[in-house]
Structures are given as structure tokens and as C-alpha cells.
C-alpha atoms as a PDB file:
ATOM      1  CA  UNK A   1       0.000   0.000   0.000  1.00  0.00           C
ATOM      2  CA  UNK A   2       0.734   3.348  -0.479  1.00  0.00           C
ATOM      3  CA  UNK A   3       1.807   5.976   2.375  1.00  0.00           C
ATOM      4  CA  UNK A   4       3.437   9.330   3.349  1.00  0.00           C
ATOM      5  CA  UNK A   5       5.428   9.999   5.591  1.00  0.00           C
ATOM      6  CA  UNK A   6       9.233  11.817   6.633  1.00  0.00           C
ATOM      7  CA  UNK A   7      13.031  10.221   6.789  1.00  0.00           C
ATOM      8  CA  UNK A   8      14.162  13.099   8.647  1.00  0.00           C
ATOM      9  CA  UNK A   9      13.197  16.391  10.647  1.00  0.00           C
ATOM     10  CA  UNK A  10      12.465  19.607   8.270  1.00  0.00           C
ATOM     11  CA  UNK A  11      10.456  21.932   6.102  1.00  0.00           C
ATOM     12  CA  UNK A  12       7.455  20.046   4.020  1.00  0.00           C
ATOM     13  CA  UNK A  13       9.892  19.002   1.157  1.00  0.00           C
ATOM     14  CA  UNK A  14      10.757  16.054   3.366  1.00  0.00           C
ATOM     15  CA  UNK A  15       7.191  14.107   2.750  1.00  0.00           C
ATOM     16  CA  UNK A  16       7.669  11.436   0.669  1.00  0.00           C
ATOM     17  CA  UNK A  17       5.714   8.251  -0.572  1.00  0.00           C
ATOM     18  CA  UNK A  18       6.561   5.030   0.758  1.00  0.00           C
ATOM     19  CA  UNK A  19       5.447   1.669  -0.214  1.00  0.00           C
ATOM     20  CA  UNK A  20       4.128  -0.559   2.796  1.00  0.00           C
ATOM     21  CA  UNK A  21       2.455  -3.780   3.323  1.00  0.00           C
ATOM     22  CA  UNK A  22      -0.883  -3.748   4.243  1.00  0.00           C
ATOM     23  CA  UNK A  23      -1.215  -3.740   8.256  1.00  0.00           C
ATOM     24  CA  UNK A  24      -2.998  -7.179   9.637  1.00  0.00           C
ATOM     25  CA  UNK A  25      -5.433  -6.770  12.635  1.00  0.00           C
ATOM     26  CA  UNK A  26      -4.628  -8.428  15.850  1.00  0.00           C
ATOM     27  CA  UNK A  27      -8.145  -9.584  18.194  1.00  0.00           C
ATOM     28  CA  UNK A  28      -9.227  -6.674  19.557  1.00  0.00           C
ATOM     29  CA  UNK A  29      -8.291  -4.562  16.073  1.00  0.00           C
ATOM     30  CA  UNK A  30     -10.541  -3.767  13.239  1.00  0.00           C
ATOM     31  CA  UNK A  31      -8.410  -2.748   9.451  1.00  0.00           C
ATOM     32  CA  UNK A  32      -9.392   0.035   7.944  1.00  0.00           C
ATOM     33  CA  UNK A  33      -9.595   1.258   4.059  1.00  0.00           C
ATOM     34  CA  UNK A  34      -8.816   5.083   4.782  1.00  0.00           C
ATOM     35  CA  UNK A  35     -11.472   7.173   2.810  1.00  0.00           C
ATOM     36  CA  UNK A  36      -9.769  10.900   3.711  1.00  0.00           C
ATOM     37  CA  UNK A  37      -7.555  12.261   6.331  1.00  0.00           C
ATOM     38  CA  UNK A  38      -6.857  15.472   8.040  1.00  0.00           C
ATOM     39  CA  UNK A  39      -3.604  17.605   7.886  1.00  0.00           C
ATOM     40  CA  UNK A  40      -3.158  19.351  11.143  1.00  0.00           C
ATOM     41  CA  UNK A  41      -0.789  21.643  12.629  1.00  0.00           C
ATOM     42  CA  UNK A  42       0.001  18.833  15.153  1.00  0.00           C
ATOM     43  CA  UNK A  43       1.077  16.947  11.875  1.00  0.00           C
ATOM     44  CA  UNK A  44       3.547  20.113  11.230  1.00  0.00           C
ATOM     45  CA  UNK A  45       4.978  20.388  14.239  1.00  0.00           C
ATOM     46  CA  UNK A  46       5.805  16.614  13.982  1.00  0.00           C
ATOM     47  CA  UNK A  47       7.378  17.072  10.859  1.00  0.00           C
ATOM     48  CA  UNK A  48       9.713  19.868  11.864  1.00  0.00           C
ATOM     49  CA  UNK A  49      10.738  17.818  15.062  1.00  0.00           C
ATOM     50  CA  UNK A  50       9.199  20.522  17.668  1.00  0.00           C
ATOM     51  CA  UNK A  51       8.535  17.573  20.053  1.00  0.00           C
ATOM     52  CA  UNK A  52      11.636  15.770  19.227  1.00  0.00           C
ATOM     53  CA  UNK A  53      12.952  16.457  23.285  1.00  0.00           C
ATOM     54  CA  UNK A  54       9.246  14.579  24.528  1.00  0.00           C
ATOM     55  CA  UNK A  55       8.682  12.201  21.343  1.00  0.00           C
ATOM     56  CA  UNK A  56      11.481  11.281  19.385  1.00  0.00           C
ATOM     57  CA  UNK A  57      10.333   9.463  16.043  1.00  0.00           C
ATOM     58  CA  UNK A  58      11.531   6.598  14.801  1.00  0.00           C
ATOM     59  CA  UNK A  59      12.094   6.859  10.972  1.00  0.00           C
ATOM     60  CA  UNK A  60      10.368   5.987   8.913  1.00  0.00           C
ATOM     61  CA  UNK A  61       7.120   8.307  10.589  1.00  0.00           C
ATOM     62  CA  UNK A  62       4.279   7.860   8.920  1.00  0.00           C
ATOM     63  CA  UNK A  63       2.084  11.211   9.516  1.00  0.00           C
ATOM     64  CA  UNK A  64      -1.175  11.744  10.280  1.00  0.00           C
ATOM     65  CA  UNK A  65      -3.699  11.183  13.253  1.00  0.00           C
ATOM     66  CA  UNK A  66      -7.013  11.934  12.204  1.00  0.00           C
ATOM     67  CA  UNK A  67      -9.116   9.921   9.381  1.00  0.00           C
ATOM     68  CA  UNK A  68     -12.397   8.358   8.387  1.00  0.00           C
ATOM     69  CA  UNK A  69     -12.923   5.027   6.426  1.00  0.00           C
ATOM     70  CA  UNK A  70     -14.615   1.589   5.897  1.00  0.00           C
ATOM     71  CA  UNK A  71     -13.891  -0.813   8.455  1.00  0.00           C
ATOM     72  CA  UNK A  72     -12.429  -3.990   5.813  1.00  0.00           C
ATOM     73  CA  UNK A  73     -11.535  -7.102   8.193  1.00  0.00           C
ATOM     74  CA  UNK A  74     -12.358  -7.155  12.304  1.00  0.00           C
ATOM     75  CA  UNK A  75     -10.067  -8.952  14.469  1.00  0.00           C
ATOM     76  CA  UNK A  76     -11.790 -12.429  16.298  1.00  0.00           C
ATOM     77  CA  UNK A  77     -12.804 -10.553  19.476  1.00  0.00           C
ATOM     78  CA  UNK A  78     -14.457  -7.517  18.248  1.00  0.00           C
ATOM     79  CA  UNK A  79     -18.173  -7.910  18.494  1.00  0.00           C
ATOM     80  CA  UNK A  80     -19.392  -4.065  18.301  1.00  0.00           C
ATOM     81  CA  UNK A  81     -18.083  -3.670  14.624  1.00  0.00           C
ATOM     82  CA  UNK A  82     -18.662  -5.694  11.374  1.00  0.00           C
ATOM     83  CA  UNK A  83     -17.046  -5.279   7.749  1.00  0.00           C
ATOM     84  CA  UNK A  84     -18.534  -2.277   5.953  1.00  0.00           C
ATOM     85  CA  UNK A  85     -19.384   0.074   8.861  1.00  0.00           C
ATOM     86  CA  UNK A  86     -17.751   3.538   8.247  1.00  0.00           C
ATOM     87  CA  UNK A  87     -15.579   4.953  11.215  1.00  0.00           C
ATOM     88  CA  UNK A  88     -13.723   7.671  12.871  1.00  0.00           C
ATOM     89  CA  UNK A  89     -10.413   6.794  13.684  1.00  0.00           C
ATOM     90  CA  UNK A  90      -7.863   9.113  16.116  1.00  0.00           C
ATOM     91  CA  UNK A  91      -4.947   7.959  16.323  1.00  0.00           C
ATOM     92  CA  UNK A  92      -0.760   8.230  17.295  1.00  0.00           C
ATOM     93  CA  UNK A  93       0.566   7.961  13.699  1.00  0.00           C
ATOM     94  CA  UNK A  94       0.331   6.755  10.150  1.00  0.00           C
ATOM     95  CA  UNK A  95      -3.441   8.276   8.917  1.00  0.00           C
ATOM     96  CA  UNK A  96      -1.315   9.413   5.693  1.00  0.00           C
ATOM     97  CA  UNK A  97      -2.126   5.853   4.488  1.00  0.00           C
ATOM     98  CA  UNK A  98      -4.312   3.273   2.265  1.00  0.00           C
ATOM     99  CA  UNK A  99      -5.214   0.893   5.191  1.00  0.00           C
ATOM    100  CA  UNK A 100      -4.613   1.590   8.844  1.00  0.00           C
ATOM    101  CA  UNK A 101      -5.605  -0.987  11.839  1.00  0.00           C
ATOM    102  CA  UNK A 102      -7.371   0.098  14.951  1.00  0.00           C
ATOM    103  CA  UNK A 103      -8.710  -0.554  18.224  1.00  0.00           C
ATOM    104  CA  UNK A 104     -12.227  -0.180  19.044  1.00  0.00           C
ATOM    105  CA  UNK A 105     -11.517   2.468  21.769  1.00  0.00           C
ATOM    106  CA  UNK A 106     -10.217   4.722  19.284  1.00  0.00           C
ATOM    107  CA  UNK A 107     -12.665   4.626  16.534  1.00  0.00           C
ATOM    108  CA  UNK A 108     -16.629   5.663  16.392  1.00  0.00           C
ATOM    109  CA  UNK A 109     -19.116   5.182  13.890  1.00  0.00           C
ATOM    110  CA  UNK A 110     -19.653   7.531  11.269  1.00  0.00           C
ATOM    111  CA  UNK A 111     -22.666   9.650  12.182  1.00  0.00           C
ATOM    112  CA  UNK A 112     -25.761   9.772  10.328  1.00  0.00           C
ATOM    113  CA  UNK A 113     -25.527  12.379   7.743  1.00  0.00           C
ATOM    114  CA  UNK A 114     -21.876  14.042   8.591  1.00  0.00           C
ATOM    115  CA  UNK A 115     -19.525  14.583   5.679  1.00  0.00           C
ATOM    116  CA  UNK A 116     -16.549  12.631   5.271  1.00  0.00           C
ATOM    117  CA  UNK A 117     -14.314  15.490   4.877  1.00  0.00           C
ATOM    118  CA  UNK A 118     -15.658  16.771   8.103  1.00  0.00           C
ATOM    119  CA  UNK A 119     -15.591  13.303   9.713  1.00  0.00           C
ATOM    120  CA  UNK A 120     -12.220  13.061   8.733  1.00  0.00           C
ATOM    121  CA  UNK A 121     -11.485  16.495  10.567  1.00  0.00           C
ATOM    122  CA  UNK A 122     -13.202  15.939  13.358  1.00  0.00           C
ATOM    123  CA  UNK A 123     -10.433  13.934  15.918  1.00  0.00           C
ATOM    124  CA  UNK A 124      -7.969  16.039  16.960  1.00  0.00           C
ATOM    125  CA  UNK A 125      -9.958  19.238  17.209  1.00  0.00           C
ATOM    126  CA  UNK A 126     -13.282  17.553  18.659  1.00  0.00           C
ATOM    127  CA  UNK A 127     -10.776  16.276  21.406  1.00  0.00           C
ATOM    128  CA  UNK A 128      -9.013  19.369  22.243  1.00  0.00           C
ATOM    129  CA  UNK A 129     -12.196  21.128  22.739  1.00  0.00           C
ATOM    130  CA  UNK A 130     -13.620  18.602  24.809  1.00  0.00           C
ATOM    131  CA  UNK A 131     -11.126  17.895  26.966  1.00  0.00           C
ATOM    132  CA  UNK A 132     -10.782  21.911  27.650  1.00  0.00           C
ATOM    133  CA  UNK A 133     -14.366  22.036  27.917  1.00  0.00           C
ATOM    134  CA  UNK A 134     -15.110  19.163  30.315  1.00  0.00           C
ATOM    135  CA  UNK A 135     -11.537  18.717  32.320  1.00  0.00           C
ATOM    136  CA  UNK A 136      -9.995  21.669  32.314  1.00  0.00           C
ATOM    137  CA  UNK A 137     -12.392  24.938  32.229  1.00  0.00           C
ATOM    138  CA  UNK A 138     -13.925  25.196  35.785  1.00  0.00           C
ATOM    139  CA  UNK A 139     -17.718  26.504  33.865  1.00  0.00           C
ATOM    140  CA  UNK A 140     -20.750  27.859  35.585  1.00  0.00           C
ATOM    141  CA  UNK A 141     -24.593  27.226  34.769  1.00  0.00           C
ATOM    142  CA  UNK A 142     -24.788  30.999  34.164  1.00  0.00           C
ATOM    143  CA  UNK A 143     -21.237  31.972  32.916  1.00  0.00           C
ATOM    144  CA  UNK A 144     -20.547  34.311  29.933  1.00  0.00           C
ATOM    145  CA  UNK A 145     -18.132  32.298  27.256  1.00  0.00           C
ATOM    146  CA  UNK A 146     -15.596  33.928  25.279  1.00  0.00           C
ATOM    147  CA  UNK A 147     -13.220  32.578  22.297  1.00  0.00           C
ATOM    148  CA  UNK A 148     -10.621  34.009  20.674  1.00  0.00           C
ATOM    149  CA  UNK A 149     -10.177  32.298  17.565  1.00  0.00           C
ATOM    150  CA  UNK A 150     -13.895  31.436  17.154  1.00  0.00           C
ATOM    151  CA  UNK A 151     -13.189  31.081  13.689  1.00  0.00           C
ATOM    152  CA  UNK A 152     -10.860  27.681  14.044  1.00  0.00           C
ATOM    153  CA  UNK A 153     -11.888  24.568  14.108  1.00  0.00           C
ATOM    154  CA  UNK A 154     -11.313  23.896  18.130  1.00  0.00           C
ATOM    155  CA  UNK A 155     -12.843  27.488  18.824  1.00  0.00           C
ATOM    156  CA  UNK A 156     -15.891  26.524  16.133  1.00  0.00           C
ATOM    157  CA  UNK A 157     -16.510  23.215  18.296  1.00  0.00           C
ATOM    158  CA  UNK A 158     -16.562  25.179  21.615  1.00  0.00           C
ATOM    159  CA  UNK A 159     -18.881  27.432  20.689  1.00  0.00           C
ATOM    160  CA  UNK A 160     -21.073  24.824  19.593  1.00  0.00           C
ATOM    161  CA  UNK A 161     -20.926  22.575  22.568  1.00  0.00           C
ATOM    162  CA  UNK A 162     -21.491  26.355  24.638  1.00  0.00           C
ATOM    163  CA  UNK A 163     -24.214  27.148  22.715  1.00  0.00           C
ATOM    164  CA  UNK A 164     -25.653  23.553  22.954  1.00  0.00           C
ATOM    165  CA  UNK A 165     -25.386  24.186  27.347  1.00  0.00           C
ATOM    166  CA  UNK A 166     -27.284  27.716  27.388  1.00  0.00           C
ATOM    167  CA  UNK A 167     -24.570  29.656  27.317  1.00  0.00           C
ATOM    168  CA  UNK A 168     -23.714  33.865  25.811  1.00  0.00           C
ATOM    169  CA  UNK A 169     -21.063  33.061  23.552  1.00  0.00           C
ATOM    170  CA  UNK A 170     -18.607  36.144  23.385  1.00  0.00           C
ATOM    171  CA  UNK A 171     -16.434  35.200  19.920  1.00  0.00           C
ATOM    172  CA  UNK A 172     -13.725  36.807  18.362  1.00  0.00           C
ATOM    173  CA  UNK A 173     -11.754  36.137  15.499  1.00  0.00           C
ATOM    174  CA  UNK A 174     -10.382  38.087  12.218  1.00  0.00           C
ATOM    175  CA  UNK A 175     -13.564  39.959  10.212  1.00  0.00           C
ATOM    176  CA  UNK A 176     -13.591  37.589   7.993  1.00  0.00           C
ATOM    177  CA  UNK A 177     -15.290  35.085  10.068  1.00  0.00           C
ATOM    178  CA  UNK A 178     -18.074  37.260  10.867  1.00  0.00           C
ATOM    179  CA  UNK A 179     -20.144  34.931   8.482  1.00  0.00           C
ATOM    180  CA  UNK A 180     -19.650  32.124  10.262  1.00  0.00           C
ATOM    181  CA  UNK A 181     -19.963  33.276  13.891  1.00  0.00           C
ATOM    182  CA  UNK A 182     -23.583  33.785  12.697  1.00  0.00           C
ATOM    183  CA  UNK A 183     -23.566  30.433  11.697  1.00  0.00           C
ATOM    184  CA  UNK A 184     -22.242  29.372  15.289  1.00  0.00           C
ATOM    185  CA  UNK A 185     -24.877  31.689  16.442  1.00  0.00           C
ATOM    186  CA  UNK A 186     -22.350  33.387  18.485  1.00  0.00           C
ATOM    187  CA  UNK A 187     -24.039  36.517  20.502  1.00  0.00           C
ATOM    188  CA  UNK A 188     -21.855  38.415  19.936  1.00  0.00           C
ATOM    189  CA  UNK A 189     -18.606  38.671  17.447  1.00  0.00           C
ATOM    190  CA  UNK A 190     -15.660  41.395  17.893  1.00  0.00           C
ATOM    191  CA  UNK A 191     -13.151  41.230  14.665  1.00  0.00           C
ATOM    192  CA  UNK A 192      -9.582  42.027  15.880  1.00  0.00           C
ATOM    193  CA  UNK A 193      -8.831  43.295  13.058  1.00  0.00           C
ATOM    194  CA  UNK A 194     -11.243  46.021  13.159  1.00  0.00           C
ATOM    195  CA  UNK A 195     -11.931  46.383  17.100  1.00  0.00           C
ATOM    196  CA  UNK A 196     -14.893  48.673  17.727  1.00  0.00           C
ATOM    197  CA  UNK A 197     -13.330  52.151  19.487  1.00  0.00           C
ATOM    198  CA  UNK A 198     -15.725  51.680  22.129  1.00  0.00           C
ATOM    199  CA  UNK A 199     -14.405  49.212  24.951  1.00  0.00           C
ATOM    200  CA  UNK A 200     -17.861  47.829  25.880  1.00  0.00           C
ATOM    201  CA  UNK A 201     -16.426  44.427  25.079  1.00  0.00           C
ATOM    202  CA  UNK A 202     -13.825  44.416  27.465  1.00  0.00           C
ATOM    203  CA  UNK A 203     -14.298  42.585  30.721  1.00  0.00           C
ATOM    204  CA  UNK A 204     -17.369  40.512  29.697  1.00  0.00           C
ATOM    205  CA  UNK A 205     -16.634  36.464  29.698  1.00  0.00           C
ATOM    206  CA  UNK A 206     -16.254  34.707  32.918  1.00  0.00           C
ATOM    207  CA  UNK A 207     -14.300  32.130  31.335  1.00  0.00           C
ATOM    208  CA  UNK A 208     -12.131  33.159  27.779  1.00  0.00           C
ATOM    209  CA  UNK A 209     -10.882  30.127  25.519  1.00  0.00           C
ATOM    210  CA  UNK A 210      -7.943  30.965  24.200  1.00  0.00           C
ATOM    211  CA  UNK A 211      -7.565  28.836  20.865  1.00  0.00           C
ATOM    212  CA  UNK A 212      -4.980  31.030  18.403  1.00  0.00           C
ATOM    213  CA  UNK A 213      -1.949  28.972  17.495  1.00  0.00           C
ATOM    214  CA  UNK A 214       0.886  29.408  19.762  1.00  0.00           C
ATOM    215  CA  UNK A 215      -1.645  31.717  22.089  1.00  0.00           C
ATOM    216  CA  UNK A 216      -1.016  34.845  20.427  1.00  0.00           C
ATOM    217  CA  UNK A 217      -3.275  37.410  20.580  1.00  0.00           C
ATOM    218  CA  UNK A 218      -2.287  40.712  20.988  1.00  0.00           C
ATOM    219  CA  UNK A 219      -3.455  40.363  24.652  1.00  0.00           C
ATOM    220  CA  UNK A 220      -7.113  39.945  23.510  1.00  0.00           C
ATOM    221  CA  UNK A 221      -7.864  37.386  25.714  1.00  0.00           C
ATOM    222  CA  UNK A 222      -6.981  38.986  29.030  1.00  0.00           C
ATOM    223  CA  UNK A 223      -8.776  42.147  27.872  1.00  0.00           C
ATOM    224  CA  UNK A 224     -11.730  40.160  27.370  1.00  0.00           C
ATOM    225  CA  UNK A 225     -11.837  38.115  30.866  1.00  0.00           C
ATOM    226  CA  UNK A 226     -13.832  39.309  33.588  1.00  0.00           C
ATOM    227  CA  UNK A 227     -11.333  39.947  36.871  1.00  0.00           C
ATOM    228  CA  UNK A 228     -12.141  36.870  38.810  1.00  0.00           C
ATOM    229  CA  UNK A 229     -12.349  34.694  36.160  1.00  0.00           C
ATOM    230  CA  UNK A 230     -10.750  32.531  34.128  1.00  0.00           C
ATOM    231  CA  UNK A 231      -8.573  31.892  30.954  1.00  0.00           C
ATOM    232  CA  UNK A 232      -8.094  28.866  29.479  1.00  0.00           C
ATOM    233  CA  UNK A 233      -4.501  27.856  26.414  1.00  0.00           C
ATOM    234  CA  UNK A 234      -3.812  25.707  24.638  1.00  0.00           C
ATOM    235  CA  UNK A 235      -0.631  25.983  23.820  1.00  0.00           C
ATOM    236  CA  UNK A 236       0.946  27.090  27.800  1.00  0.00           C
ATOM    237  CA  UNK A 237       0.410  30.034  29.623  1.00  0.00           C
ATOM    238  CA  UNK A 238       2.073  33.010  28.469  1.00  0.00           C
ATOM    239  CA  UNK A 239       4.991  34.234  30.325  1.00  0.00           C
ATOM    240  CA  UNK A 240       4.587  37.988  29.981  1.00  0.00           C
ATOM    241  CA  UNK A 241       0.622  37.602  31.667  1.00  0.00           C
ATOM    242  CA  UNK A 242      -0.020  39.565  34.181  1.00  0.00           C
ATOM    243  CA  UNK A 243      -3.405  38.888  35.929  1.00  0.00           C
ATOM    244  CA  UNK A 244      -3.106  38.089  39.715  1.00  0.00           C
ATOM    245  CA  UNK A 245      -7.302  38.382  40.192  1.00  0.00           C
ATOM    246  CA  UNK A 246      -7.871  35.754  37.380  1.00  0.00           C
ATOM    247  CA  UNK A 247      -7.417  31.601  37.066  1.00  0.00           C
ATOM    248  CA  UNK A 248      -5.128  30.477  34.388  1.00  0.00           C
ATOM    249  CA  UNK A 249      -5.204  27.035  32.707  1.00  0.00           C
ATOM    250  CA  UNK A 250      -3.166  25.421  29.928  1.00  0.00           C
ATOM    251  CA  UNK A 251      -4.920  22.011  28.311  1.00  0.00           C
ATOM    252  CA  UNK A 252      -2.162  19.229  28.374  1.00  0.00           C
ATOM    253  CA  UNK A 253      -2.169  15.337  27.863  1.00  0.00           C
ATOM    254  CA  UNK A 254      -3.874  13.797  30.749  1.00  0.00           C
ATOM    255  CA  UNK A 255      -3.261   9.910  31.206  1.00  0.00           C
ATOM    256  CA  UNK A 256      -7.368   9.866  32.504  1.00  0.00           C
ATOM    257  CA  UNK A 257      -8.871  11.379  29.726  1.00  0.00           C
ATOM    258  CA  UNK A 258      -9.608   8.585  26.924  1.00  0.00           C
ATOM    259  CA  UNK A 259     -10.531   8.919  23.369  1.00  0.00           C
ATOM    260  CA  UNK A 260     -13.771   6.680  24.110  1.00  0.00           C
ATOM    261  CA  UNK A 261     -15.585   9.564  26.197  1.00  0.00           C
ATOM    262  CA  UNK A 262     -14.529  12.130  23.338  1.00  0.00           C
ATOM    263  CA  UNK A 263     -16.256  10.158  20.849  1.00  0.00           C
ATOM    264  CA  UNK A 264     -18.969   9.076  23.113  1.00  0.00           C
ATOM    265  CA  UNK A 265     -19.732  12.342  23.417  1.00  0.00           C
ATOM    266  CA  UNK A 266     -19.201  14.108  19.585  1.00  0.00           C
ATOM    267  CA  UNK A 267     -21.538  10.706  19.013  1.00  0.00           C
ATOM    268  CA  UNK A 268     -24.285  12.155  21.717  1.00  0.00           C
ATOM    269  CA  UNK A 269     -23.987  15.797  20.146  1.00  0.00           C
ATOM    270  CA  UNK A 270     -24.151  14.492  16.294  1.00  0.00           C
ATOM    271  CA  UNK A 271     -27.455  12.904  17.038  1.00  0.00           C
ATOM    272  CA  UNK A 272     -29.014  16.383  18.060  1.00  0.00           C
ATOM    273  CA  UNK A 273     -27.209  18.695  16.375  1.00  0.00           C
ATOM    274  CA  UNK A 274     -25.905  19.681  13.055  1.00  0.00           C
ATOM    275  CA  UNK A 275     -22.099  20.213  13.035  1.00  0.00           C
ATOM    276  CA  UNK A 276     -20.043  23.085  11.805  1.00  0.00           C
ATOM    277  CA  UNK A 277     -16.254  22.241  10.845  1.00  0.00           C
ATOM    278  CA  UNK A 278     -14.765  24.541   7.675  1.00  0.00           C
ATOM    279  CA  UNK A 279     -13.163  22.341   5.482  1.00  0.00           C
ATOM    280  CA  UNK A 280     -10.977  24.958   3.410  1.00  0.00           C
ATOM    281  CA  UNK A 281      -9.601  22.705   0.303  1.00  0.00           C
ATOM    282  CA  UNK A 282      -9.136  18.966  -0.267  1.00  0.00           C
ATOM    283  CA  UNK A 283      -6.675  17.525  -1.882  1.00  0.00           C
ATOM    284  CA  UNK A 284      -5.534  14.154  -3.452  1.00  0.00           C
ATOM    285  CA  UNK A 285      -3.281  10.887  -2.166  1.00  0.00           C
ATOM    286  CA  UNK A 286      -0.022  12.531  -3.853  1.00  0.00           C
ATOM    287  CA  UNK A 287       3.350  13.526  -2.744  1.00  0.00           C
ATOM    288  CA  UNK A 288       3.061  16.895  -4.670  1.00  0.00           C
ATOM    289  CA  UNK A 289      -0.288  17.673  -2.856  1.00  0.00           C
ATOM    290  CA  UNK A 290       0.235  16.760   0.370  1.00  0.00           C
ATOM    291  CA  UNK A 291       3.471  18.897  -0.156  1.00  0.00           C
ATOM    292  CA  UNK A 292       1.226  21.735  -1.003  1.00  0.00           C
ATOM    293  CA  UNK A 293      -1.008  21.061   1.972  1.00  0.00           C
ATOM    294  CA  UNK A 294       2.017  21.441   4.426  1.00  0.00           C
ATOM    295  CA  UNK A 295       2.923  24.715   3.351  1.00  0.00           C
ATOM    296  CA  UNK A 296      -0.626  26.480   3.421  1.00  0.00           C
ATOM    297  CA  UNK A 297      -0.593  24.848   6.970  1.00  0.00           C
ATOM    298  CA  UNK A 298       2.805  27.014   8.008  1.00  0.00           C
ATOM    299  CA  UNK A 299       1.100  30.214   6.710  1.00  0.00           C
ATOM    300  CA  UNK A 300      -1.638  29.622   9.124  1.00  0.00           C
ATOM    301  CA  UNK A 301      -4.178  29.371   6.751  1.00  0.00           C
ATOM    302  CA  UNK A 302      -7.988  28.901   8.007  1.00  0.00           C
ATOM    303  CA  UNK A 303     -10.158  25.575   7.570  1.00  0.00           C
ATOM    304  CA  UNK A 304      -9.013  22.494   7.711  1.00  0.00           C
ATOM    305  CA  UNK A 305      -7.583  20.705   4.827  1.00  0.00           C
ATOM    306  CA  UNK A 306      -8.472  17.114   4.087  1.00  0.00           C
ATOM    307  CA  UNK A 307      -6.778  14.776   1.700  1.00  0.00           C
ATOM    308  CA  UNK A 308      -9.176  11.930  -0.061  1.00  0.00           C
ATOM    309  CA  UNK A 309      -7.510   8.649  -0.253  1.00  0.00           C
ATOM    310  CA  UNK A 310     -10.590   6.082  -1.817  1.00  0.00           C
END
């Protein structure tokens, strides 16, 4: 079969197409015939070895951890999956491939109705804003929610699942995206590119997601927090903050929090509600384009970008 992945640390000219056998399911594994995968900025960051001090790869590295396919062969003790069922599949490595194996804890049916492309970006994301959501953001019944970077996927997801709870939704993101906060049904929406003069909007959320790459924001996010309350990044807290009167989080890896409950969840959530993921370009299963795909993701482009495989 046919994969991409990177001999060595380095700028997206490394990818290159590798010929593999086709993996063989153990019991408790299903095989699956990869339909489309996500490229991700986690996928980036692999490839330019900004991990390589926590995670050194072994070469050959196969990219990729998010996809969607058709489950092809199930090992003898799975009992909850059978051949043909389409899945969701997050996983360590290797989704830049034809066939990938799985366990059942880190797959979940495709739901009813959701596009593959979507489906395909749903993983890594759909965690991440879980995970801050649920096990890291301390939320009230009543609080006001901000997001800077609304117009993301992670910040997209947690305005949905905090306008699914009840919640004022505060988002902000480039003008651009003003579109699609309506779509969110965000309350309100503050470009930063063209901040109102007035500063009305400062001090309003009780609890501010911050979901910009890298955290930077021009400060947005502590201008936005209420004093007393609470900011929430992804990416570590920033060293130059300077807010004694309000909570500061940074979302990590947590050996407690499983993929199961993630999907469990995005499962619960699919069932009553439409989901909204921008899927920016797609491209196909070749060196050249996944090439292509890398670089757009260094400019910090917007959307996700998909790649369809069969």
C-alpha cells in the first residue's frame, strides 16, 4: 500500500511516498480502508521535530492522526463492529495511508448524515475542545463564554458545545469570520482586526478560551476576561501575563482522559445537532499535494484541509 510519511526532521519538502504492506489486525483490532484524512498543525509540528525532546520518532514516521474510512476485516474478538461500517479513527501515527488498523476504543461510527471530509477532521480538534471544555475549564450554569479564535476549528466546536449548554457566547476572530460566527450563532462577534473604538467588550466572559496557534493574541484574551475569572490555552500560559485576580489554565495530555468519552460524546452531540467544521480545500493521495497542503498549513491558513484517499 501506499503511504506518506518523513526520513528526517524539516520543512514540508521532506514528505515522501513510501510503499508498505498492508497492516494485519490483531483480536481486539478492526483494518481500515482510509477514505480521507486530516492535515493538522500537530502533523507540522511533527514534521519539523518541535517535540523531538518529549517524542522522538523513529524513521520511517508515517504522519497523520485523524481519518475516516470503511472498516475492511475485524479482528476475532471484536463484536461491536462488522465489515462495511464507516468509522472515525484518532490515532498516534500513520493516517497518511491506504489501510490503517485500529482498536475499538479509538474509533466511532460515522454519524448519520456528517460529511466525510468533516468526519475526517473531526479527531484532533473535537478532542481538544472537549477535553478543555469538560476537564480543564472550571464553567458555571450561568457563565458568559468567550473565544478568541472562534473562527478555528477547536474554537468553532466550543462554541457549539457552549451554545448547545445555554450559554452567551462572546467570539472573536479576524472579520472575515463574521459569516460564520452567525452560523455558530455566536451573541456576539468582535473582529480584531477592526476592534470597535468603544471598549464595551472588554471585561465581559467569565471564562475566555484561548484557541490562536501558539496563544497569540495581541493580549485579547486577558482584555476580554472578567477579573475573577478565568482563561483557558492551549498551547501554555504566556509568560509575559499579568493577571493576579484571574485563574489560568493550559490544556495538556492527561493519562485519565480517553478517546472513548470524546467520541462518546461528539456521538451524543451528532445525534441532536448539526455540526459546523470549515473544510478549506481537499486535496488528493499525492506527494506533490500533500506537499502543497504542508505549506498552506505554516502560513496559518484557516479551515481544515483534508486529503481523499478512496
Amino acid at each position: 500500500m501506499k503511504a506518506f510519511g518523513i526520513q528526517s526532521y524539516g520543512p514540508p519538502s521532506v514528505i515522501q511516498e513510501y510503499t508498505k504492506d498492508e497492516p494485519i489486525p490483531k483480536d481486539n483490532q478492526v483494518k481500515i480502508k482510509v477514505s480521507a484524512f486530516a492535515i493538522n498543525p500537530y502533523d507540522a509540528s511533527m514534521r519539523r521535530g518541535n517535540f523531538q525532546d518529549q517524542r522522538a520518532l523513529k524513521f520511517p514516521y508515517i504522519l497523520g492522526s485523524d481519518l475516516v474510512g470503511k472498516i475492511v476485516e475485524v479482528g476475532t474478538a471484536v463484536n461491536d463492529y462488522q465489515i462495511g461500517d464507516f468509522v472515525i479513527n484518532h490515532r498516534a501515527s500513520g493516517a497518511y495511508s491506504e489501510y490503517v488498523t485500529a482498536t475499538t476504543a479509538k474509533i466511532m461510527p460515522l454519524p448519520a448524515g456528517l460529511d466525510l471530509a468533516q468526519a475526517a477532521s473531526l479527531p484532533t480538534p473535537g478532542i481538544a475542545a472537549y477535553n478543555a471544555w469538560h476537564a480543564f475549564a472550571n464553567i458555571q450554569s450561568n457563565d458568559v463564554i468567550g473565544i478568541v479564535g472562534v473562527g478555528g476549528a477547536v474554537g468553532s466546536l466550543i462554541a457549539q458545545i457552549a451554545h448547545a449548554a445555554g450559554h452567551r457566547v462572546i467570539g472573536v476572530a479576524k472579520g472575515r469570520h463574521q459569516e460564520l460566527a452567525k452560523e455558530l450563532q455566536v451573541d456576539q462577534f468582535i473582529a480584531y482586526d477592526q476592534l470597535p473604538e468603544e471598549e464595551t467588550w472588554q471585561h465581559q466572559a467569565d471564562v475566555v478560551f484561548n484557541t490562536i496557534f501558539a496563544g497569540s493574541d495581541q493580549h485579547l484574551s486577558e482584555q476580554l476576561v472578567k477579573e475573577n475569572g478565568q482563561l483557558v490555552f492551549f498551547t501554555g500560559v504566556p509568560d509575559d501575563l499579568n493577571l493576579p485576580n484571574v485563574d489560568t489554565v493550559a490544556v495538556g495530555f492527561r493519562k485519565d482522559l480517553k478517546d472513548a468519552d470524546v467520541f462518546a460524546f461528539w456521538s451524543d452531540f451528532l445525534a441532536e445537532h448539526p455540526l459546523q467544521l470549515a473544510v478549506q480545500q481537499t486535496f488528493p493521495f499525492e506527494q506533490e499535494a500533500i506537499v502543497k497542503a504542508h505549506e498552506l498549513i505554516e502560513s496559518h491558513h484557516q479551515g481544515k484541509l483534508v486529503v481523499w484517499v478512496n
